[in-house]
C-alpha atoms as a PDB file:
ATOM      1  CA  UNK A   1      83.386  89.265  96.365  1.00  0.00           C
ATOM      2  CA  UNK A   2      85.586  89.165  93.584  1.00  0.00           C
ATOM      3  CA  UNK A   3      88.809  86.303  93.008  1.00  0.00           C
ATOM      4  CA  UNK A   4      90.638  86.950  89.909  1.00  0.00           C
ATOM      5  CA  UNK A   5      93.870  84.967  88.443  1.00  0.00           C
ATOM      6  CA  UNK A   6      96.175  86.889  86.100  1.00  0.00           C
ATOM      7  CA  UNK A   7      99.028  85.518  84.350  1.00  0.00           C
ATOM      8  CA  UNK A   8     102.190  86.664  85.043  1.00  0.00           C
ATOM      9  CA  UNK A   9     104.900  86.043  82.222  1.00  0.00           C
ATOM     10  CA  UNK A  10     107.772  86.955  84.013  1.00  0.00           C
ATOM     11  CA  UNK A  11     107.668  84.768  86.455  1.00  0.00           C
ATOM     12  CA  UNK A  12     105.888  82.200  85.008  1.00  0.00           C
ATOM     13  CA  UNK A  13     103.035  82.714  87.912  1.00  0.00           C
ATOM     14  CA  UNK A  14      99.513  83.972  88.339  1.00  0.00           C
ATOM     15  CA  UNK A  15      98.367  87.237  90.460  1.00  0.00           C
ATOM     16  CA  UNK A  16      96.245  86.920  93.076  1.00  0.00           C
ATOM     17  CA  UNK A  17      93.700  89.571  93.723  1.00  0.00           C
ATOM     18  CA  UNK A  18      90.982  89.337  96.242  1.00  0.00           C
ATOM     19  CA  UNK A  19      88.377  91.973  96.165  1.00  0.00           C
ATOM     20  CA  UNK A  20      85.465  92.399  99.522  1.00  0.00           C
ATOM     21  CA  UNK A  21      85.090  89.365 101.418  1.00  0.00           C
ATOM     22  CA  UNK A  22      86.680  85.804  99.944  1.00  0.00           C
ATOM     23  CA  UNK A  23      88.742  83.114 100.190  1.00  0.00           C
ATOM     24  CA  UNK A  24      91.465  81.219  97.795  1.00  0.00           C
ATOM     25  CA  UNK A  25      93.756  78.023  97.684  1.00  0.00           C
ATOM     26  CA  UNK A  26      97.119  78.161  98.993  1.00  0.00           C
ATOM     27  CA  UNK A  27     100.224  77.668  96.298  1.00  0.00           C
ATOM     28  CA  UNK A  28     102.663  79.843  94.329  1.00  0.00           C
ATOM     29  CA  UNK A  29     102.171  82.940  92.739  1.00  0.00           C
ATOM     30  CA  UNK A  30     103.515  86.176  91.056  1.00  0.00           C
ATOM     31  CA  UNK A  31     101.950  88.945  92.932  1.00  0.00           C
ATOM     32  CA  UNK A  32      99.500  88.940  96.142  1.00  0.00           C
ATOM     33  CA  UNK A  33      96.771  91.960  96.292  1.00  0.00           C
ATOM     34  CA  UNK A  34      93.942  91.943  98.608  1.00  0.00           C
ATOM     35  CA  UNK A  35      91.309  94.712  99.463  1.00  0.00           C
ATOM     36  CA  UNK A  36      89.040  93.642 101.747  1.00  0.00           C
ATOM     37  CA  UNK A  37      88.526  90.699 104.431  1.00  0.00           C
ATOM     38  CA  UNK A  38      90.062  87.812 102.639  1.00  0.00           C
ATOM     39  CA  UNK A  39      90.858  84.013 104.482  1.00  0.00           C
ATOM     40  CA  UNK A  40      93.314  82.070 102.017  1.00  0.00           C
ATOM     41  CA  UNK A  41      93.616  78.507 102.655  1.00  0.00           C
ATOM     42  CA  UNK A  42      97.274  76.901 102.628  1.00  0.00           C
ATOM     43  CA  UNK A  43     100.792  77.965 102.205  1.00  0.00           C
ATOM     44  CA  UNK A  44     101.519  80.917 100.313  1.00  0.00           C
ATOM     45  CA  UNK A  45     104.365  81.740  98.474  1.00  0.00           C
ATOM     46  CA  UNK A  46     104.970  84.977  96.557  1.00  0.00           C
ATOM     47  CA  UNK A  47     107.352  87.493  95.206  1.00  0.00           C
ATOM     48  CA  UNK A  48     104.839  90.634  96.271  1.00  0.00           C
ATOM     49  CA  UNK A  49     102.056  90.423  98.908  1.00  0.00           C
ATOM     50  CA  UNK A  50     100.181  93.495  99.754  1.00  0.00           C
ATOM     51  CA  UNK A  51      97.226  93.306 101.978  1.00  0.00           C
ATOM     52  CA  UNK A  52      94.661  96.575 102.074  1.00  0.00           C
ATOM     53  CA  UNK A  53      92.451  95.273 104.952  1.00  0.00           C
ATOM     54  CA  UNK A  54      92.400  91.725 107.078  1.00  0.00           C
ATOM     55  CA  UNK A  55      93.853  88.956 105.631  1.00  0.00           C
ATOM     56  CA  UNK A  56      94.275  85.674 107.217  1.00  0.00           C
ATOM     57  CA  UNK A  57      96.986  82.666 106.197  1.00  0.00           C
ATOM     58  CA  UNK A  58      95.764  79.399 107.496  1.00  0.00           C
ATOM     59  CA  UNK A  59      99.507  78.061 106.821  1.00  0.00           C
ATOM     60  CA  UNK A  60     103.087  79.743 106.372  1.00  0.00           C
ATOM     61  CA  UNK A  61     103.592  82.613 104.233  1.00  0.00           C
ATOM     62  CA  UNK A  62     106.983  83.423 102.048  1.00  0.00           C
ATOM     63  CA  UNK A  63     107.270  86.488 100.309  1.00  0.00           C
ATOM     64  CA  UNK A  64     109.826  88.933  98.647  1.00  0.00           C
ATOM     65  CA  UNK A  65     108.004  91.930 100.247  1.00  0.00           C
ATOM     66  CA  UNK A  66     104.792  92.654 102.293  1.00  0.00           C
ATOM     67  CA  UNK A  67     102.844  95.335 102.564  1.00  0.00           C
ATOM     68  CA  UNK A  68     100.236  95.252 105.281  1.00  0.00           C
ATOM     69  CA  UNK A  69      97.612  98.217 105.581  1.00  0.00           C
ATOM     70  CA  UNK A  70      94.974  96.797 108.565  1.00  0.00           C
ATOM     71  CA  UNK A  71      95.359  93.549 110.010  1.00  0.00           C
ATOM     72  CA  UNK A  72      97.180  90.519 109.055  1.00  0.00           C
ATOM     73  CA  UNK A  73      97.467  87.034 110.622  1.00  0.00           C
ATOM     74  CA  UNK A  74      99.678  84.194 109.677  1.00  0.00           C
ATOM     75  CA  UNK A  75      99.181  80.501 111.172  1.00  0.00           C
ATOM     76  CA  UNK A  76     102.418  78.845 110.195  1.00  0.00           C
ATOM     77  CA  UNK A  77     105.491  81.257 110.166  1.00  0.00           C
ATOM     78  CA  UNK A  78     106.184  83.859 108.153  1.00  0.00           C
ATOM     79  CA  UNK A  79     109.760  84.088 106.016  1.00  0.00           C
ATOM     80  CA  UNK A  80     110.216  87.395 103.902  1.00  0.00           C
ATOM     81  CA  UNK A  81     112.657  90.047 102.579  1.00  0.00           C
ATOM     82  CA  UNK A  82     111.025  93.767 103.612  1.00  0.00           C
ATOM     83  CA  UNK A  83     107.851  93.610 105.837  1.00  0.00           C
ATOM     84  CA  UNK A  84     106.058  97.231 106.199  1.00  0.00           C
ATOM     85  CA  UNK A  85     103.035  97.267 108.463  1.00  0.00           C
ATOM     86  CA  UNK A  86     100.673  99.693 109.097  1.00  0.00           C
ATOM     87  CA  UNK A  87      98.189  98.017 111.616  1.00  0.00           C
ATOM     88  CA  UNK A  88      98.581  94.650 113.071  1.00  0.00           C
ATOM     89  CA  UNK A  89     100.388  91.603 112.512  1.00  0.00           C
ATOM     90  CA  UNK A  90     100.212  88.261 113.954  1.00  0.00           C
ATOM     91  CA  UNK A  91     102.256  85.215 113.086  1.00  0.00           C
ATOM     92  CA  UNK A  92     102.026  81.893 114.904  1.00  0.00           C
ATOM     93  CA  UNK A  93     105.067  79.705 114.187  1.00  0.00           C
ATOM     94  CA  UNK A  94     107.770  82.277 114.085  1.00  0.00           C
ATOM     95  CA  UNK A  95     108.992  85.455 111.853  1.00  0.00           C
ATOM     96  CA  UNK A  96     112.136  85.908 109.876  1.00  0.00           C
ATOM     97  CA  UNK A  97     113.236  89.109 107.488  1.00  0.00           C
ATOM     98  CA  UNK A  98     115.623  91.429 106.761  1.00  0.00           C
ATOM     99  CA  UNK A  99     113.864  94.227 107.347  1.00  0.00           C
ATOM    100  CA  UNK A 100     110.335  95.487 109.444  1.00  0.00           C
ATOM    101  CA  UNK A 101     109.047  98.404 109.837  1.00  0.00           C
ATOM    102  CA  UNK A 102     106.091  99.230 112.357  1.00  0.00           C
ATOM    103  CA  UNK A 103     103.498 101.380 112.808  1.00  0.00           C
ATOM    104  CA  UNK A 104     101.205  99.727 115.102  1.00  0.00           C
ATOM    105  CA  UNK A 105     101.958  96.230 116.470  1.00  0.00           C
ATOM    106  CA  UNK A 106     103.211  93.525 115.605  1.00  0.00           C
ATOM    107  CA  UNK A 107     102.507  89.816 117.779  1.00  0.00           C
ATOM    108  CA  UNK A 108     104.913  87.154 117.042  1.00  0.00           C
ATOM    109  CA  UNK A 109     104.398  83.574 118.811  1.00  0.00           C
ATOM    110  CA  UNK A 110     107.917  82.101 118.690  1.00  0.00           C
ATOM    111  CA  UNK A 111     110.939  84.220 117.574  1.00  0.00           C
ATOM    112  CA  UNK A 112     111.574  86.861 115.578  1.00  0.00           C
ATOM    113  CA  UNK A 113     114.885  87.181 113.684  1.00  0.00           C
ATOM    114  CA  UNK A 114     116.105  90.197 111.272  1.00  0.00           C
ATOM    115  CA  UNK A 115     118.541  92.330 110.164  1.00  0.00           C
ATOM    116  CA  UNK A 116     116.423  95.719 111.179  1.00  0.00           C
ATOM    117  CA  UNK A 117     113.693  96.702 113.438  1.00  0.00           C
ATOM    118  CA  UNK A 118     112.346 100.022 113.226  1.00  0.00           C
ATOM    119  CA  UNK A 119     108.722 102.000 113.850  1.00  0.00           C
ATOM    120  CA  UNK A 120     106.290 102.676 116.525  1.00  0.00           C
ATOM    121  CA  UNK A 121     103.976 100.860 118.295  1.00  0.00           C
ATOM    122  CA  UNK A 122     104.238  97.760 119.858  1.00  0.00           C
ATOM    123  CA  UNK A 123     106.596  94.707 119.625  1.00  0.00           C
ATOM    124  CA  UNK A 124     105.417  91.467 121.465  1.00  0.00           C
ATOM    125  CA  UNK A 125     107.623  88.277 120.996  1.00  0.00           C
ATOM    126  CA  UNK A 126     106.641  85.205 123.242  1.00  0.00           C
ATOM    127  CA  UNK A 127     110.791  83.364 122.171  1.00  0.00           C
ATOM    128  CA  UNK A 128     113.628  85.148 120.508  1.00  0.00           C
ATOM    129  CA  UNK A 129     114.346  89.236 119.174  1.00  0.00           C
ATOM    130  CA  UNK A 130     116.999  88.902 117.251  1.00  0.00           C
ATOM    131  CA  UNK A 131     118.361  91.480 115.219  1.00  0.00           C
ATOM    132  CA  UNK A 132     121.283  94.056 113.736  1.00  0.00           C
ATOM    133  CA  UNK A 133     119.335  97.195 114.951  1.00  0.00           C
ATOM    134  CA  UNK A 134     116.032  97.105 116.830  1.00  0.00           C
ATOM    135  CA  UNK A 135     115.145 101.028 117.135  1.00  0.00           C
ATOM    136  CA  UNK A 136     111.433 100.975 118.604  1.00  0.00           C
ATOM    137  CA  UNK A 137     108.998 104.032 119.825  1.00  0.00           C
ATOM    138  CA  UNK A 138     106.677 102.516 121.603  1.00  0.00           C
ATOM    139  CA  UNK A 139     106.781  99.076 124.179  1.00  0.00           C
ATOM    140  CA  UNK A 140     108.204  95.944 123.967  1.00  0.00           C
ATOM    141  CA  UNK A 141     107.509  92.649 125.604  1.00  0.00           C
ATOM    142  CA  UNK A 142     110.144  89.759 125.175  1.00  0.00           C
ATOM    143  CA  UNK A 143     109.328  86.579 126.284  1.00  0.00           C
ATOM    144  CA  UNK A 144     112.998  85.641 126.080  1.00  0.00           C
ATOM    145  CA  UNK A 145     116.259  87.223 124.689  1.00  0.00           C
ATOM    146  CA  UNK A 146     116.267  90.733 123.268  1.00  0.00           C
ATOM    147  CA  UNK A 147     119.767  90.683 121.029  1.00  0.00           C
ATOM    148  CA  UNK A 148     121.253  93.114 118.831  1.00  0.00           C
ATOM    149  CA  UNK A 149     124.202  95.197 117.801  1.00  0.00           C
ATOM    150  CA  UNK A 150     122.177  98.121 118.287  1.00  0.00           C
ATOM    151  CA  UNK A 151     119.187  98.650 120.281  1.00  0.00           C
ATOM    152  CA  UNK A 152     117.510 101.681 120.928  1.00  0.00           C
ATOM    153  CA  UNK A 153     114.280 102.039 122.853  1.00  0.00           C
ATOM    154  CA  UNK A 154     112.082 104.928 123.189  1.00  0.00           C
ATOM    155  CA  UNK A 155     109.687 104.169 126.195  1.00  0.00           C
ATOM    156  CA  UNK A 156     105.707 105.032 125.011  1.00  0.00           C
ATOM    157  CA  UNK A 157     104.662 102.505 127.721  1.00  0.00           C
ATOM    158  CA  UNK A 158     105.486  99.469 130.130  1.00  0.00           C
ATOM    159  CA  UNK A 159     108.072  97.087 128.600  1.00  0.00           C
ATOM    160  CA  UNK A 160     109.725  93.960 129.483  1.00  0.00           C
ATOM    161  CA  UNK A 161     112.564  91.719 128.589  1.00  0.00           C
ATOM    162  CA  UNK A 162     114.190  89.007 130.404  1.00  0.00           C
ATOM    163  CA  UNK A 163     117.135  89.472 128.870  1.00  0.00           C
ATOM    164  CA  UNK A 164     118.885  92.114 126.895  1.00  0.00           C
ATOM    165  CA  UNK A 165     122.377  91.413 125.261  1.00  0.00           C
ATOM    166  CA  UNK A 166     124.034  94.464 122.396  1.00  0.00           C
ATOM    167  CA  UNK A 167     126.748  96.273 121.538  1.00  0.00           C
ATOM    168  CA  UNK A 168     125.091  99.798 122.078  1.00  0.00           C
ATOM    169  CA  UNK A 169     122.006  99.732 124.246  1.00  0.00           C
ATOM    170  CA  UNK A 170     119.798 102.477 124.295  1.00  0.00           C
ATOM    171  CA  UNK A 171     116.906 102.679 127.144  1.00  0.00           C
ATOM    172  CA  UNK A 172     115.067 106.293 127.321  1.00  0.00           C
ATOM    173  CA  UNK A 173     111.585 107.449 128.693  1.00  0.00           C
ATOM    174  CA  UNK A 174     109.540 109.224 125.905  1.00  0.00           C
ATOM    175  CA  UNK A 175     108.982 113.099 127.037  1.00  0.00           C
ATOM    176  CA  UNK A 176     105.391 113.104 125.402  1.00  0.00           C
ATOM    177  CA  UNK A 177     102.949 109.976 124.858  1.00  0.00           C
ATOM    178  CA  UNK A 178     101.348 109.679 121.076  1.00  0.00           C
ATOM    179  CA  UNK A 179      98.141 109.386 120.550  1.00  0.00           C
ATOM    180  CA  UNK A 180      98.882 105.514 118.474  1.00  0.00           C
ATOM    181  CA  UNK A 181      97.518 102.552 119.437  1.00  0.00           C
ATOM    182  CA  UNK A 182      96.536 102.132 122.810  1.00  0.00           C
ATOM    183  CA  UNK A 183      98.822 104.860 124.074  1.00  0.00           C
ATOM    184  CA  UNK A 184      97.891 108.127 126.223  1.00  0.00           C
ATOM    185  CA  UNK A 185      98.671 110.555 127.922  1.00  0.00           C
ATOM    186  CA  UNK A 186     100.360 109.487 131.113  1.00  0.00           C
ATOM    187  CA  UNK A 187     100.963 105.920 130.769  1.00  0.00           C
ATOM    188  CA  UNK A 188     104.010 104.587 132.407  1.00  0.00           C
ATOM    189  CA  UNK A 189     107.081 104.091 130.446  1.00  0.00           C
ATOM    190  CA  UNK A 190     109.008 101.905 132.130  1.00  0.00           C
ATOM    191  CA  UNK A 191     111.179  98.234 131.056  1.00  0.00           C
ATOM    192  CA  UNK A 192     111.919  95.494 133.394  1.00  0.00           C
ATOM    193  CA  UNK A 193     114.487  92.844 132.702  1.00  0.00           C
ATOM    194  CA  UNK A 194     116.311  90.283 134.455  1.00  0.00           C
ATOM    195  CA  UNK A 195     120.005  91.074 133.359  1.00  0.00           C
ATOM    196  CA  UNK A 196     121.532  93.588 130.674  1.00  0.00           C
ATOM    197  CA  UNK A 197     124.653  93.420 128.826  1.00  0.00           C
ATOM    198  CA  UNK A 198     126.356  95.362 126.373  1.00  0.00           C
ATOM    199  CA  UNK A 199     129.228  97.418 125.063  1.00  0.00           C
ATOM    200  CA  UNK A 200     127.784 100.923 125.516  1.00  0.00           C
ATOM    201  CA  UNK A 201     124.738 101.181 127.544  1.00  0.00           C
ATOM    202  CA  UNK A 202     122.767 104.408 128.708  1.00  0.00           C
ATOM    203  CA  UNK A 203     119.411 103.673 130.787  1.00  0.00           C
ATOM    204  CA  UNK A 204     116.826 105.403 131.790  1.00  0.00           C
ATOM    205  CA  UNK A 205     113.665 104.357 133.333  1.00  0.00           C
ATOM    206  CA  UNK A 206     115.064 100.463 133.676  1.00  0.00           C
ATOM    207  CA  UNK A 207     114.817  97.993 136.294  1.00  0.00           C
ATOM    208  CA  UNK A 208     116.947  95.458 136.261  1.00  0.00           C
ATOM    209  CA  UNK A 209     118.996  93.106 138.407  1.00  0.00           C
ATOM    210  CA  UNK A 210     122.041  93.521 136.938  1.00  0.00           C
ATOM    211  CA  UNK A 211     123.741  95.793 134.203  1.00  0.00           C
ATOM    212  CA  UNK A 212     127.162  94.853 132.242  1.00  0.00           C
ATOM    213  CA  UNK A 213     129.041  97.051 129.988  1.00  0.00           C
ATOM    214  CA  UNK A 214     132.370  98.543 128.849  1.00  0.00           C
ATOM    215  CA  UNK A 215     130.771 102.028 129.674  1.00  0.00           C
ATOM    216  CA  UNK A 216     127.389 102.255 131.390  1.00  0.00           C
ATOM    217  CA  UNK A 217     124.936 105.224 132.481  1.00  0.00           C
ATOM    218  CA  UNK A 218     122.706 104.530 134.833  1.00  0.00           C
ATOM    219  CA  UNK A 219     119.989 107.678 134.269  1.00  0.00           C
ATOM    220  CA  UNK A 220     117.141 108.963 136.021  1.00  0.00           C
ATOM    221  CA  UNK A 221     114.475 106.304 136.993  1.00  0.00           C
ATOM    222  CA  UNK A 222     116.403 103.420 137.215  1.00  0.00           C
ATOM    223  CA  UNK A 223     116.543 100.994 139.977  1.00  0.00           C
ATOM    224  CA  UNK A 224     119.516  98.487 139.118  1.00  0.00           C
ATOM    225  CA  UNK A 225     120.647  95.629 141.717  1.00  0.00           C
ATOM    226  CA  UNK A 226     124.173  95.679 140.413  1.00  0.00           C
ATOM    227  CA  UNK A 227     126.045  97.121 138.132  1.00  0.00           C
ATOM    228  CA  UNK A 228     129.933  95.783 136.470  1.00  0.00           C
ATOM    229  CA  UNK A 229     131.685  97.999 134.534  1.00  0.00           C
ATOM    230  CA  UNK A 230     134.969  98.012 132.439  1.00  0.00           C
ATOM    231  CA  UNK A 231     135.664 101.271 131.688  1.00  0.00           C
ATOM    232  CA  UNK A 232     133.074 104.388 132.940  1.00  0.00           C
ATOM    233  CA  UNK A 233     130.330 104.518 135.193  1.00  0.00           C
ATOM    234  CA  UNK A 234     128.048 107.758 135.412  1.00  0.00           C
ATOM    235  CA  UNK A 235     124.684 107.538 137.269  1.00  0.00           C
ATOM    236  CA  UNK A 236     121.873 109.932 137.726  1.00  0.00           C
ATOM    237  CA  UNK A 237     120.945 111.270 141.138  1.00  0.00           C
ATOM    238  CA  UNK A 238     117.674 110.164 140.130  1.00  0.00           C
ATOM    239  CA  UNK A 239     118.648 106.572 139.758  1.00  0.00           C
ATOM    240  CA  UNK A 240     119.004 103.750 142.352  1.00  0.00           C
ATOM    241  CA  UNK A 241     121.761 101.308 142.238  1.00  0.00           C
ATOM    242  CA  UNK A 242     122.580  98.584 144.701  1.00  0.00           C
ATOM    243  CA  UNK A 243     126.178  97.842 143.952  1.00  0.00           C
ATOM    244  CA  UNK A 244     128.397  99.212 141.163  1.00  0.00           C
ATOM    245  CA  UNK A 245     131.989  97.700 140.461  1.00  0.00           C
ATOM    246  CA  UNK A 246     134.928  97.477 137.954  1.00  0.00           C
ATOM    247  CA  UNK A 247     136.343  94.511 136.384  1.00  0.00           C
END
């Protein structure tokens, strides 16, 4: 196990580099590098943090940018600028940024608000999703509100929102399953959710009670309670709908 402090003049702040297994103080620093298992002890803040392994935050974590290769677990919320993950990330306590991108899953307990979503894998949010775009391959699983100016979902396996409020709402089953994650061949690609709303909304594969929009599809798979629509309504013989009115 190796700890090491560097200064960094710039900023006025030490680097932080943890090498095999060890642990460090919380506090301030320049720069964040760990490659290995690695338990630090405290809040964290930090202009770079890039994690090559596990890493575990026993308080909150704030951070220009993070770089996450492996798996990653913050106890007390997590603020940053760009998050890029390629593994798994947990964060008790909530998640804010302006951008993430996924490849693998990330678990958020609380909410998760930022500007843009966008990867593969798995989103699971027990509060909030709050965002400008959300574009996801994979499954979802939203505790609460799924929000955002554009959404589009790719189905790679079961999904679930209670509700889903955009401007343009995308919804479509995946042709072919990856091999990421806990995904095969043949699982069952498929979102539930209590209500959906939106400007421009195209489903596939849904079930939901009801469906709101200025112009809706209703595609194959679907089985919607009812749906209200402003200006078009097109549905898929392969879809099953209730009720379907204008207003």
């Amino acid at each position: 196990m190796k700890v090491s402090g560097a200064s960094s003049t710039s900023a006025q702040l030490n680097d932080l580099r943890i090498t095999g297994n060890g642990s460090s103080g919380g506090g301030s620093y320049a720069k964040i590098k760990i490659m290995g298992d690695s338990i630090i002890h405290g809040d964290v803040e930090c202009s770079h943090f890039k994690c090559m392994g596990t890493a575990s935050i026993e308080g909150s974590l704030k951070s220009g940018n993070v770089s996450c290769t492996g798996n990653m677990k913050v106890h007390q919320g997590m603020h940053s600028e760009d998050i890029s993950i390629m593994g798994e990330l947990e964060v008790m306590g909530g998640l804010n940024a302006q951008t993430l991108k996924v490849n693998g899953e990330v678990r958020v307990e609380g909410s998760l608000n930022v500007e843009k979503v966008k990867g593969q894998g798995t989103l699971s949010i027990s509060g909030d999703c709050q965002g400008e775009e959300i574009i996801i391959r994979g499954s979802v699983d939203i505790g609460n509100m799924l929000n955002g100016e554009v959404i589009e979902i790719k189905l790679y396996g079961p999904s679930r929102a209670r509700e889903i409020g955009g401007g343009k709402i995308t919804i479509n089953k995946a042709m072919m399953i990856p091999l990421i994650g806990k995904y095969a061949p043949g699982a069952n690609g498929a979102l539930q959710a209590d209500s959906i709303e939106g400007d421009e909304i195209r489903l596939e594969n849904t079930k939901a009670a009801v469906v709101r929009g200025r112009n809706v599809y209703i595609g194959a798979g679907c089985e919607i309670g009812l749906v209200e629509y402003k200006n078009e309504y097109k549905q898929d013989n392969g879809a099953e709908v209730g009720q379907y009115n204008r207003i």
